[in-house]
Protein backbone atom coordinates (compact mmCIF):
# COMPACT_ATOMS: atom_id res chain seq x y z
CA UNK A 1 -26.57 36.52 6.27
CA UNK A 2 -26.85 39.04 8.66
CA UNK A 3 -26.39 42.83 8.08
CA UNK A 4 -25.54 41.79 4.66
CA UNK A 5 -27.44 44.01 1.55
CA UNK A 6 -30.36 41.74 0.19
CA UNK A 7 -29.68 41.69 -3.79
CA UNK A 8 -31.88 39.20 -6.20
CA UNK A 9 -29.23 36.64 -6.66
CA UNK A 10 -28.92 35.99 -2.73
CA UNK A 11 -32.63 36.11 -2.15
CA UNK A 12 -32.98 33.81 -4.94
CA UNK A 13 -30.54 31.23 -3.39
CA UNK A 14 -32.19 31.48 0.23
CA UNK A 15 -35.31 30.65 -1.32
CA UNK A 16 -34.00 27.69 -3.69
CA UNK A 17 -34.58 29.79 -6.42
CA UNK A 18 -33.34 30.22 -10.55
CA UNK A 19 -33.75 32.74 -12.30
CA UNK A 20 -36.47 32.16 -14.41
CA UNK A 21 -38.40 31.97 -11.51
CA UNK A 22 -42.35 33.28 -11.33
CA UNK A 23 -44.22 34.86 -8.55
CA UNK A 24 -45.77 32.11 -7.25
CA UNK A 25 -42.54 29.84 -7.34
CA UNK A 26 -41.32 32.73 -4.89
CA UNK A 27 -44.95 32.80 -2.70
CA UNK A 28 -44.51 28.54 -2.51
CA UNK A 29 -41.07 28.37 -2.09
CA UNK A 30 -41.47 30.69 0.74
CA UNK A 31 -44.54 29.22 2.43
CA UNK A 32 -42.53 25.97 2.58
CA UNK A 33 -39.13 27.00 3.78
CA UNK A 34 -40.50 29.65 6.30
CA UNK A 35 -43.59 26.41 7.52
CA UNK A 36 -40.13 24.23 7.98
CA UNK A 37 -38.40 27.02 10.35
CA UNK A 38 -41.07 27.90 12.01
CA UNK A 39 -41.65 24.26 13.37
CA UNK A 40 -38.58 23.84 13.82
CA UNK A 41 -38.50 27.45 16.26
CA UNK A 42 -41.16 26.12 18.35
CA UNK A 43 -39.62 23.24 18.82
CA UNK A 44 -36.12 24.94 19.61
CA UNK A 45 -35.99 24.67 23.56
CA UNK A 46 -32.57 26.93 23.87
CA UNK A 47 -32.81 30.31 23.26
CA UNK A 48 -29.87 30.49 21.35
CA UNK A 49 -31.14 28.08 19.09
CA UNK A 50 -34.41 30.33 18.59
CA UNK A 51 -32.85 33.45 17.71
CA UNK A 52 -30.85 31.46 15.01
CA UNK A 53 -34.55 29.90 13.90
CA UNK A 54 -35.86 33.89 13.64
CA UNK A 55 -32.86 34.87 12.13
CA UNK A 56 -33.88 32.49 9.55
CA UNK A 57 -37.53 33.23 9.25
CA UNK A 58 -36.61 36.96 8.88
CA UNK A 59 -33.81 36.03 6.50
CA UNK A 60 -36.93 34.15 4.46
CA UNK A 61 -38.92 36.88 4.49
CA UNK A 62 -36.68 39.48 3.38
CA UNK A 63 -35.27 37.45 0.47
CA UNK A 64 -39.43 37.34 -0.18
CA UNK A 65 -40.19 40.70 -0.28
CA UNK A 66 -37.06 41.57 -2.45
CA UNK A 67 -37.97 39.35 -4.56
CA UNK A 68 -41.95 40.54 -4.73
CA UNK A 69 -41.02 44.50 -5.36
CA UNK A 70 -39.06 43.78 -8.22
CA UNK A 71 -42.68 43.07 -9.61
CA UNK A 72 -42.30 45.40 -13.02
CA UNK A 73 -46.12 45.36 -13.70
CA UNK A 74 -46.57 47.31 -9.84
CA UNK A 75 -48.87 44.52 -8.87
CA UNK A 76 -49.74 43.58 -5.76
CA UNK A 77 -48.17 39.84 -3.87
CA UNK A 78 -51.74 38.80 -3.65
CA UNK A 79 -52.91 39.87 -7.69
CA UNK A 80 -50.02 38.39 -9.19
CA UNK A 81 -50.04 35.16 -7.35
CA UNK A 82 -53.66 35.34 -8.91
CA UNK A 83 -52.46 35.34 -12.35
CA UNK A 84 -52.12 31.87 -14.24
CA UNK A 85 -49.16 33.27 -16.64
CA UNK A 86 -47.07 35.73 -14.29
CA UNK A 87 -43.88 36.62 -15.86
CA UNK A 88 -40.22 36.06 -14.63
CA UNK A 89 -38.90 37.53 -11.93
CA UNK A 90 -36.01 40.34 -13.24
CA UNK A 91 -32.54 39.86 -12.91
């Protein structure tokens, strides 16, 4: 995935996503697959192996924060993860 554009269908995918997906299935979905790499990086004794685990993480977090600026109500992460009815993600 790297030095490949970040669009809303591939962050989507990274994150296990569908389409119809809300804010907070994006915040979750992160907090788990991102919790899973991250143990698995400190575990990673090769340093090959780690770069591939923060390749990953950053990977994760990219796909998040693509998906979190498409926000059309210019809301923050934090105040829409708030909200018991968020709407769709776009796209």
């Amino acid at each position: 995935m790297q030095n490949c554009r970040m669009d809303h269908v591939t962050a989507r995918r990274l994150l296990g996503l569908n389409e119809s997906s809300r804010i907070e299935d994006v915040l979750a979905a992160y907090d788990h697959k991102s919790a899973v790499s991250q143990a698995q990086l400190e575990r990673a004794v090769a340093p090959k192996l780690r770069q591939q685990f923060e390749a990953v993480l950053a990977e994760l977090a990219a796909a998040r924060d693509m998906l979190l600026s498409s926000n059309p109500r210019g809301l923050s992460a934090t105040k829409m993860a708030d909200l018991p009815h968020a709407s769709p993600l776009p796209g």
